[in-house]
C-alpha atoms as a PDB file:
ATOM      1  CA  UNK A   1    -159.810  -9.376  77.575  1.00  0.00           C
ATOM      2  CA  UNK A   2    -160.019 -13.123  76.502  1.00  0.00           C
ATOM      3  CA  UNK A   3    -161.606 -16.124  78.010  1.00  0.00           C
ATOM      4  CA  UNK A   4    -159.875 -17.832  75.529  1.00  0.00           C
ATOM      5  CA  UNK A   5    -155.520 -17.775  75.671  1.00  0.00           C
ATOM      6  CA  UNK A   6    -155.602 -19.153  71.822  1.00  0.00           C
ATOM      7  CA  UNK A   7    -157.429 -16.192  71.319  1.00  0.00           C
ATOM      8  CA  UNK A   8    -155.454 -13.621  72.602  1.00  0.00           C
ATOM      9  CA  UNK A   9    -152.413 -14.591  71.567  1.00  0.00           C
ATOM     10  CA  UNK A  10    -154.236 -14.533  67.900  1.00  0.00           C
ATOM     11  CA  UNK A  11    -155.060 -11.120  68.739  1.00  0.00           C
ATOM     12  CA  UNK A  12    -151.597  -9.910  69.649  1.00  0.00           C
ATOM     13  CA  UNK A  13    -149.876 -11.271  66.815  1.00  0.00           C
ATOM     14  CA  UNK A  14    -152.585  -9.558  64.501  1.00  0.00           C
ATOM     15  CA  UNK A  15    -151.697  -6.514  66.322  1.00  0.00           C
ATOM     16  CA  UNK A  16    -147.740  -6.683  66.619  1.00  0.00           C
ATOM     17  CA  UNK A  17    -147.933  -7.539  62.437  1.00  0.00           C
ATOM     18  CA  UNK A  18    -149.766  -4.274  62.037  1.00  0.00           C
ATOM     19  CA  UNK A  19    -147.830  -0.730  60.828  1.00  0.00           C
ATOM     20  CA  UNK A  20    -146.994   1.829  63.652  1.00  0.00           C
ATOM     21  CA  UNK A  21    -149.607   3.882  62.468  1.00  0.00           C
ATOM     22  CA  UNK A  22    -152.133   1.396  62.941  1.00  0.00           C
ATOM     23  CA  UNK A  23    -151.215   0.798  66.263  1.00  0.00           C
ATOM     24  CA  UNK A  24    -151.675   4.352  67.138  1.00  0.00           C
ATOM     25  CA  UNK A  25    -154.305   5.038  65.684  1.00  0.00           C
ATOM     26  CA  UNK A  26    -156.007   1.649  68.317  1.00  0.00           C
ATOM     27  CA  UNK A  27    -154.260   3.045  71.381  1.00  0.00           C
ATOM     28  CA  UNK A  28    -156.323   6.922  70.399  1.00  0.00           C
ATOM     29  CA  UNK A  29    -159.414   4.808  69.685  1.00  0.00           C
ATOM     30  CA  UNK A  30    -159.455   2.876  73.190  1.00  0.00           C
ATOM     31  CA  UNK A  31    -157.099   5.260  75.012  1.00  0.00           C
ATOM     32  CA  UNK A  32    -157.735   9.093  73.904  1.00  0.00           C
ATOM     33  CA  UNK A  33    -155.832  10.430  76.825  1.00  0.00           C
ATOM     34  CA  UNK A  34    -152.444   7.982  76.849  1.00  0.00           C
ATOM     35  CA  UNK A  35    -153.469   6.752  80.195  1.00  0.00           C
ATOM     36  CA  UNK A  36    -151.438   4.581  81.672  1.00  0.00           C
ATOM     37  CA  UNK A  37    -153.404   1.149  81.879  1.00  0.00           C
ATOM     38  CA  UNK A  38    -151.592  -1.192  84.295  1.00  0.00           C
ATOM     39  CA  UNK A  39    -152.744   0.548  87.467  1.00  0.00           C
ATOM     40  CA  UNK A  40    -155.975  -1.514  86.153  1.00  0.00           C
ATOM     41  CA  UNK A  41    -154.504  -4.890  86.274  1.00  0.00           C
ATOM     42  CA  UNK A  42    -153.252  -4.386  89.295  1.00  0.00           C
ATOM     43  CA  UNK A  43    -156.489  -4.139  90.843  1.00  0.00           C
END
């Protein structure tokens, strides 16, 4: 999370430019078990 929108939209493009692998290998660093994540915005 960002308190600043410039920010994360920074982050997201430095994460969409990044290989599939890398990406992966961020969602098993912050999310071992694939969980599915929205039910927390939600709430």
């Amino acid at each position: 999370m960002f308190n600043d929108i410039n920010d994360a939209i920074s982050r997201e493009k430095q994460i969409k430019s990044g290989s599939r692998k890398k990406k992966l290998e961020l969602i098993k660093e912050f999310n071992q078990k694939w969980r599915d994540l929205s039910e927390d915005l939600c709430s």
